[in-house]
C-alpha atoms as a PDB file:
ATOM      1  CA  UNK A   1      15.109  58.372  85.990  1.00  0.00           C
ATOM      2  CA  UNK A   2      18.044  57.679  88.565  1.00  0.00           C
ATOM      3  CA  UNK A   3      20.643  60.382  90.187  1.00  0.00           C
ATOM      4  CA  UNK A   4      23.414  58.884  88.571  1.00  0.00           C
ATOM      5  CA  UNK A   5      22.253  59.479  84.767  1.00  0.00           C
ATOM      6  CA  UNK A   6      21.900  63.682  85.339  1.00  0.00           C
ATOM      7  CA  UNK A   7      24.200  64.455  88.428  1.00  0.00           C
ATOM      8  CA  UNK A   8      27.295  66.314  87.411  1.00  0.00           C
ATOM      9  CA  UNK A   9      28.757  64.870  90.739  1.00  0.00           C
ATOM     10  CA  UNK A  10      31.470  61.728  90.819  1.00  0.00           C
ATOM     11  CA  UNK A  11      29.130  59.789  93.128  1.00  0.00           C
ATOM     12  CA  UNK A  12      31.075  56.776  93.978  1.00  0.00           C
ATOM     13  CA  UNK A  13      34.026  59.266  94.881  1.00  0.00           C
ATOM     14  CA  UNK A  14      31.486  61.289  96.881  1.00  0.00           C
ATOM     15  CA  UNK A  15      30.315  57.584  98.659  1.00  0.00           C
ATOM     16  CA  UNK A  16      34.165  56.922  99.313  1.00  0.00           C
ATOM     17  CA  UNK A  17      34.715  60.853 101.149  1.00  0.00           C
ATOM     18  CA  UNK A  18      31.492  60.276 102.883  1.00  0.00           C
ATOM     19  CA  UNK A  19      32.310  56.889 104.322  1.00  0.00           C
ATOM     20  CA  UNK A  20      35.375  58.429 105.361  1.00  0.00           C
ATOM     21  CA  UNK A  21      33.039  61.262 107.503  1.00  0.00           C
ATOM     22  CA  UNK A  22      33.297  64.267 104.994  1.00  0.00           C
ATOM     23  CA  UNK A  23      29.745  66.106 105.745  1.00  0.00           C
ATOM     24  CA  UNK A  24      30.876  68.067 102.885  1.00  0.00           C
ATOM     25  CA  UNK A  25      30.801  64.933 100.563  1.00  0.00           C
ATOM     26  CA  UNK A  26      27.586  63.842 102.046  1.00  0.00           C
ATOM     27  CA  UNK A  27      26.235  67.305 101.418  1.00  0.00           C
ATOM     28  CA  UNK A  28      26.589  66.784  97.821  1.00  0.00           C
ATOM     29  CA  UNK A  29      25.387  63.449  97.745  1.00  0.00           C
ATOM     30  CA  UNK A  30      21.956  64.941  99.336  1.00  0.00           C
ATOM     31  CA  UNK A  31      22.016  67.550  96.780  1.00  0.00           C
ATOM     32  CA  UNK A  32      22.290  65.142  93.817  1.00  0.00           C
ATOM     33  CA  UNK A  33      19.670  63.065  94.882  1.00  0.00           C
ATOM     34  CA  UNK A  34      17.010  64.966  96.888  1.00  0.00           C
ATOM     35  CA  UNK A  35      14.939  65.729  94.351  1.00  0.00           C
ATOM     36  CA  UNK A  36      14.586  61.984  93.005  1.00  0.00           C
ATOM     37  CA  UNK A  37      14.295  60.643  96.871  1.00  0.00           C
ATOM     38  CA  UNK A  38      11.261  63.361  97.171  1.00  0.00           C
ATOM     39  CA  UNK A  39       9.664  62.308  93.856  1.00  0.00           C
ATOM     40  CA  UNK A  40       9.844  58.741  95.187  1.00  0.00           C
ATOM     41  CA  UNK A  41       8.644  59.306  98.028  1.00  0.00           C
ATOM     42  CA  UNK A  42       6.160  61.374  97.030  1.00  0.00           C
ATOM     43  CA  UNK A  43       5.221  58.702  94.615  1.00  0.00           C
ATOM     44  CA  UNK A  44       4.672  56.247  97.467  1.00  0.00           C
ATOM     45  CA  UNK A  45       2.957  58.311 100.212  1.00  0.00           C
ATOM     46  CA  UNK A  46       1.109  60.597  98.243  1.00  0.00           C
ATOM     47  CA  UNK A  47       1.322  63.390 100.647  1.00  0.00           C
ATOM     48  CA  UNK A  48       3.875  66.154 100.509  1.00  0.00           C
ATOM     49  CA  UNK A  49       4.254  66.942 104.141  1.00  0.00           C
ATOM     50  CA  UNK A  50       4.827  63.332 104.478  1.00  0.00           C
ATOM     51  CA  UNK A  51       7.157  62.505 101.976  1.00  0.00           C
ATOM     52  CA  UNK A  52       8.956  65.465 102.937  1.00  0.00           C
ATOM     53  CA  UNK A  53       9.454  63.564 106.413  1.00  0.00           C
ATOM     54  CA  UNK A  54      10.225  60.440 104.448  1.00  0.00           C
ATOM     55  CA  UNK A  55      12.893  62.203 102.073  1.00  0.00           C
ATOM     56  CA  UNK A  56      14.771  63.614 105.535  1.00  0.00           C
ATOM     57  CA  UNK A  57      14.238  60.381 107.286  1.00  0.00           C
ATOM     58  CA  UNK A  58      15.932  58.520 104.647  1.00  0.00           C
ATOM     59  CA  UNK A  59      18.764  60.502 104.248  1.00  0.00           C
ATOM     60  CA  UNK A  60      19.446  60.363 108.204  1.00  0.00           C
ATOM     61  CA  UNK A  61      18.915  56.395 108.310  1.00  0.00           C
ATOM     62  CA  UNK A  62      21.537  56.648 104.925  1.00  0.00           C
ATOM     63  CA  UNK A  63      24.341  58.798 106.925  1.00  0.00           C
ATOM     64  CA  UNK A  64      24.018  56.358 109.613  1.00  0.00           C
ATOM     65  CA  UNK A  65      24.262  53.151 107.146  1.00  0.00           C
ATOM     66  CA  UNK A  66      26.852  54.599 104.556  1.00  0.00           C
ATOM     67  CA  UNK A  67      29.522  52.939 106.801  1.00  0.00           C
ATOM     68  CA  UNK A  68      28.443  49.466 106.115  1.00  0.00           C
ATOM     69  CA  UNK A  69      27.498  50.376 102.095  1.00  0.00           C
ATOM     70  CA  UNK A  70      29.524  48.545 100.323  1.00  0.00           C
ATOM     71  CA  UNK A  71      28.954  49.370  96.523  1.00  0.00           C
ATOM     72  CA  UNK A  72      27.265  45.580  95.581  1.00  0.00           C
ATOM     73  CA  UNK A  73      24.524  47.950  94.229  1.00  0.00           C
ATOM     74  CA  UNK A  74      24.399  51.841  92.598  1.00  0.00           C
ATOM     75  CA  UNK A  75      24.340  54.328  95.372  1.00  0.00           C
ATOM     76  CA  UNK A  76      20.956  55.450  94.047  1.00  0.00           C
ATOM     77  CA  UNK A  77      19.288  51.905  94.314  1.00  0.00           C
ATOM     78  CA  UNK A  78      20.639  51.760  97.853  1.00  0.00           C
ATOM     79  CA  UNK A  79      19.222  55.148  98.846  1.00  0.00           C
ATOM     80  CA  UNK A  80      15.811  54.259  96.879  1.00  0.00           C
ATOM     81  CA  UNK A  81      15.505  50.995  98.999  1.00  0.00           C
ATOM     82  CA  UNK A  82      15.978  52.847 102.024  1.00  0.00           C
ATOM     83  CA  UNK A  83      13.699  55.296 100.548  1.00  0.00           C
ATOM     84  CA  UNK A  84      10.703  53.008 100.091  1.00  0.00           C
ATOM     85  CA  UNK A  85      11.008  51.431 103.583  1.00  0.00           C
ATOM     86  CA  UNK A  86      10.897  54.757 105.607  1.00  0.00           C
ATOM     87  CA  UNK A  87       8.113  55.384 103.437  1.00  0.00           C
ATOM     88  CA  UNK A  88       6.437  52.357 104.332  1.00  0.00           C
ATOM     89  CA  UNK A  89       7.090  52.643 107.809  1.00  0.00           C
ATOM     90  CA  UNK A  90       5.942  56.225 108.145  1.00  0.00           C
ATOM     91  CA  UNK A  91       2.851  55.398 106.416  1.00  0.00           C
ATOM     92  CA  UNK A  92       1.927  52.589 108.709  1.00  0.00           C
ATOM     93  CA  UNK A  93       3.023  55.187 111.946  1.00  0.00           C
ATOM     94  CA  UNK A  94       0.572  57.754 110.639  1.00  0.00           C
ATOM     95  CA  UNK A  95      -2.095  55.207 109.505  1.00  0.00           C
ATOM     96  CA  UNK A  96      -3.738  57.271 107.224  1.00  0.00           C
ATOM     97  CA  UNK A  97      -4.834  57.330 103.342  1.00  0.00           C
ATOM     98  CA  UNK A  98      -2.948  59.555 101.477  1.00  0.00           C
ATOM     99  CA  UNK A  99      -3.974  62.752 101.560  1.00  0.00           C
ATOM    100  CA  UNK A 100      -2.194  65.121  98.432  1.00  0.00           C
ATOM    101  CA  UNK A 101      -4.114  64.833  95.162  1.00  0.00           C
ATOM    102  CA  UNK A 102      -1.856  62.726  92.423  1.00  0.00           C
ATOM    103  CA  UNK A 103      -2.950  65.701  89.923  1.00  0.00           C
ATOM    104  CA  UNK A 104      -0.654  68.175  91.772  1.00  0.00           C
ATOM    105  CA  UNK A 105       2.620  66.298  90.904  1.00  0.00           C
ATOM    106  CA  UNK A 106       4.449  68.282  88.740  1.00  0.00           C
ATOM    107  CA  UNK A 107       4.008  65.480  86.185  1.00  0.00           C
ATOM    108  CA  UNK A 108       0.579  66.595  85.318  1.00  0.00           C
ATOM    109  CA  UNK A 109       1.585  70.120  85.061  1.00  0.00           C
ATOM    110  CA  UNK A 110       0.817  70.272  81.120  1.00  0.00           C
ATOM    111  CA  UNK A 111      -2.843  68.793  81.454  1.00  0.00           C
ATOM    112  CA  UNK A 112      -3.597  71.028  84.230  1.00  0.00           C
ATOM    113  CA  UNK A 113      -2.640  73.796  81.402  1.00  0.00           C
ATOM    114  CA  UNK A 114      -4.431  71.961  78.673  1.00  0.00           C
ATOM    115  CA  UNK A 115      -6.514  74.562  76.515  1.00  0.00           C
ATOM    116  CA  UNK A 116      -9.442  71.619  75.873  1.00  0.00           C
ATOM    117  CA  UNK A 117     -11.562  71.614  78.628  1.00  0.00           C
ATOM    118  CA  UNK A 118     -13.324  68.402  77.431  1.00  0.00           C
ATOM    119  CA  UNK A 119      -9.636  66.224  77.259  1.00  0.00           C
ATOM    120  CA  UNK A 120      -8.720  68.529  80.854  1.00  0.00           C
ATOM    121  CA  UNK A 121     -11.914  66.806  82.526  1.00  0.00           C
ATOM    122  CA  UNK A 122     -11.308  63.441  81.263  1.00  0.00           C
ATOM    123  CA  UNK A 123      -7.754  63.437  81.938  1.00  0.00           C
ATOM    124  CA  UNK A 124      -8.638  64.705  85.187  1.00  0.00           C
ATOM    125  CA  UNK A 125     -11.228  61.903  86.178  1.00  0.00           C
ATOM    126  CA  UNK A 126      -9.051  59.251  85.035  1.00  0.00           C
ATOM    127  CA  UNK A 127      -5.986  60.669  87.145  1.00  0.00           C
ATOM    128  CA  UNK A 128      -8.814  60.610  90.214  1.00  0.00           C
ATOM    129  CA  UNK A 129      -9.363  56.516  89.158  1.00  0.00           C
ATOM    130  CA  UNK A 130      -5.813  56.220  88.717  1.00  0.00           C
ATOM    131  CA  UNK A 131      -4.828  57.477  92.311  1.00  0.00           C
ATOM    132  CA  UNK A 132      -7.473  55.888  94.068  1.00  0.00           C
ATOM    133  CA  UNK A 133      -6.442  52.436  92.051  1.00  0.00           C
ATOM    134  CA  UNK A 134      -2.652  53.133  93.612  1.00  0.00           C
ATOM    135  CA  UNK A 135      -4.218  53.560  96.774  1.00  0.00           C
ATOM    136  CA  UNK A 136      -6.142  50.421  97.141  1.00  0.00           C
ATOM    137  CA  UNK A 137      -2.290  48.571  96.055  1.00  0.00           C
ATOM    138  CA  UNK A 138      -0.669  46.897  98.996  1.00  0.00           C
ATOM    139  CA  UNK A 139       2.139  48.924  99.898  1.00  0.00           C
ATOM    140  CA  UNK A 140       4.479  46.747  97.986  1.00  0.00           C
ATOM    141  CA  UNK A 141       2.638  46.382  95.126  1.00  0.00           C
ATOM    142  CA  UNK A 142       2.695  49.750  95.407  1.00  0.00           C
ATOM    143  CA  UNK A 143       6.281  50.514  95.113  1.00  0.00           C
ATOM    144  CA  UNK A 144       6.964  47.996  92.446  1.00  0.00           C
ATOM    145  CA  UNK A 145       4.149  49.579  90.195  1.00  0.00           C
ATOM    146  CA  UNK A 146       5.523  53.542  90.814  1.00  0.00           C
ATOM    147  CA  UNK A 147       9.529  51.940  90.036  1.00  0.00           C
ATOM    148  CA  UNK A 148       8.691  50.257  86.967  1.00  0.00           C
ATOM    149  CA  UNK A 149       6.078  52.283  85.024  1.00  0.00           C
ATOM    150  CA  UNK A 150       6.521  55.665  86.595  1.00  0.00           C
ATOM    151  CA  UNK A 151      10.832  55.796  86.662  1.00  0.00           C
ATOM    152  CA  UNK A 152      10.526  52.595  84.134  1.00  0.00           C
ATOM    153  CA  UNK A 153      13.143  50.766  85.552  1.00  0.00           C
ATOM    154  CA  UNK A 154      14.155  47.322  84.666  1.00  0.00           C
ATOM    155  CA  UNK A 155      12.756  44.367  86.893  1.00  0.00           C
ATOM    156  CA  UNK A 156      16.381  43.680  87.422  1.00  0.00           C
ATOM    157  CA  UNK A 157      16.870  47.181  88.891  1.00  0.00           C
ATOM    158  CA  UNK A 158      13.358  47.316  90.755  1.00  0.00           C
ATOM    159  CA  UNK A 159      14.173  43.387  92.304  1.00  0.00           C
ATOM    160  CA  UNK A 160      18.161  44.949  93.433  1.00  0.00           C
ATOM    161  CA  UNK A 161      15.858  48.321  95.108  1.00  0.00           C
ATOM    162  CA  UNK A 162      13.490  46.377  97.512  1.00  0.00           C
ATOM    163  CA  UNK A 163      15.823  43.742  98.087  1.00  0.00           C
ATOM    164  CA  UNK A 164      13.773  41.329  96.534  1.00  0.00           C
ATOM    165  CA  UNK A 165      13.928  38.311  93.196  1.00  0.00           C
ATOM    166  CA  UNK A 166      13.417  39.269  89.932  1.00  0.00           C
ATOM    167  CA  UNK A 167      10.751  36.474  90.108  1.00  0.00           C
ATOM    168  CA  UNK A 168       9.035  38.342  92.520  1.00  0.00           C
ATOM    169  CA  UNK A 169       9.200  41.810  91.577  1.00  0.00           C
ATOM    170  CA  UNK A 170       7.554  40.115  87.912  1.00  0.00           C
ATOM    171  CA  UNK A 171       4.578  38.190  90.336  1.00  0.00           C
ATOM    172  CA  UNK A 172       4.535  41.598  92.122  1.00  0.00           C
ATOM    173  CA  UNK A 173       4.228  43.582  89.256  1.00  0.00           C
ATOM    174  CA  UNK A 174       1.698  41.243  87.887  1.00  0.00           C
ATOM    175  CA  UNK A 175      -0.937  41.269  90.200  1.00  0.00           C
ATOM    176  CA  UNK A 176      -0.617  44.631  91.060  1.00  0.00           C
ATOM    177  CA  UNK A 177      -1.589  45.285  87.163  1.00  0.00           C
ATOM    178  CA  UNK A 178      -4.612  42.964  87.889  1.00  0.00           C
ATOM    179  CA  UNK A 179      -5.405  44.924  90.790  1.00  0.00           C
ATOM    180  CA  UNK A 180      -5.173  48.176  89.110  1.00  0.00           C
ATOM    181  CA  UNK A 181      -7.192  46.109  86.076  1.00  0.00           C
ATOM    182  CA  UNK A 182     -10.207  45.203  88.023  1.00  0.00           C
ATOM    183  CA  UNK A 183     -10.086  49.045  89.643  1.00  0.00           C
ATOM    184  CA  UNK A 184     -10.061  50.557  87.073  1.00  0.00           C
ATOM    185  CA  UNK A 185     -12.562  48.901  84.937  1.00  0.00           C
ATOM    186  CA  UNK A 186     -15.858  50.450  83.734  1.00  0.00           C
ATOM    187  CA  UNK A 187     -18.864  48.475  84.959  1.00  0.00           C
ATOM    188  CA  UNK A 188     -20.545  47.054  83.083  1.00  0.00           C
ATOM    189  CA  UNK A 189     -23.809  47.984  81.343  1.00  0.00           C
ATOM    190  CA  UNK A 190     -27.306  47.075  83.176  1.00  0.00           C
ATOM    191  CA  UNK A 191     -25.121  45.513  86.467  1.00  0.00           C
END
């Protein structure tokens, strides 16, 4: 889901105070979409601390831009672009494997409360496959799989976020499926 469809806020009025230097405007603007910029980059990094650094990072390196934004895209996919790059950058600084377990996103919440022990433990050890899966992804693959089947964007709106073709976000998306595919796969019997 993106800022703009459950802020209450006028965010292209917002853009326009905070291009003029309102900190107040800006302020706002960091309030409406804080929460999706940490889930993102949460997402990516898989580490709280870290995407905590990534989330502030990214809103620094998008006070510094706003200047040159210039509204070709939604205010969110700009911020989500810049997003995904401090998060790839950060990740390569600290060269390290994530480190925060995907089960305590708030998305798995309800199966960590599920009463059925036997669909807890499955649902559990295919989260562990799943997150290890994400973490074998190049980190581009990476971001195209957690935009399109975790926020379910469009490949138009995924392509416009990493600055990238529709064509390739598809070929992207592709073989990061195969990736996940072969990862995920049960071996086979008597190999």
């Amino acid at each position: 889901m993106k800022p703009e469809r459950v802020e209450s806020y006028d965010v292209e009025a917002l853009v326009a105070r905070a291009q003029e230097g309102s900190n107040e405007a800006f302020e706002k603007l960091v309030e409406a979409h804080q929460h999706e910029v940490f889930g993102l980059a949460l997402r990516l990094v898989v580490d709280r601390e870290l995407a905590a650094d990534v989330s502030q990072e990214a809103f620094i390196r998008a006070w510094r831009a706003l200047p040159k934004f210039r509204g070709d895209a939604a205010f969110s996919t700009w911020l989500h672009r810049i997003t995904v790059n401090v998060a790839w950058t950060l990740k390569k600084r600290k060269g390290r494997q994530a480190a925060q377990p995907l089960d305590d996103s708030p998305e798995f919440a309800d199966v960590r409360r599920s009463s059925d022990p036997e669909h807890a433990g499955e649902t559990s050890e295919l989260r562990a496959k799943l997150a290890t899966a994400l973490d074998n992804l190049n980190p581009t693959q990476r971001s195209v799989v957690v935009l399109k089947d975790v926020y379910g964007w469009t490949h138009n709106e995924v392509a416009e976020s990493l600055g990238i073709s529709v064509t390739a976000a598809k070929v992207r998306l592709h073989r990061a499926h195969l990736k996940l595919r072969e990862h995920l796969r049960e071996p086979e019997e008597g190999r």
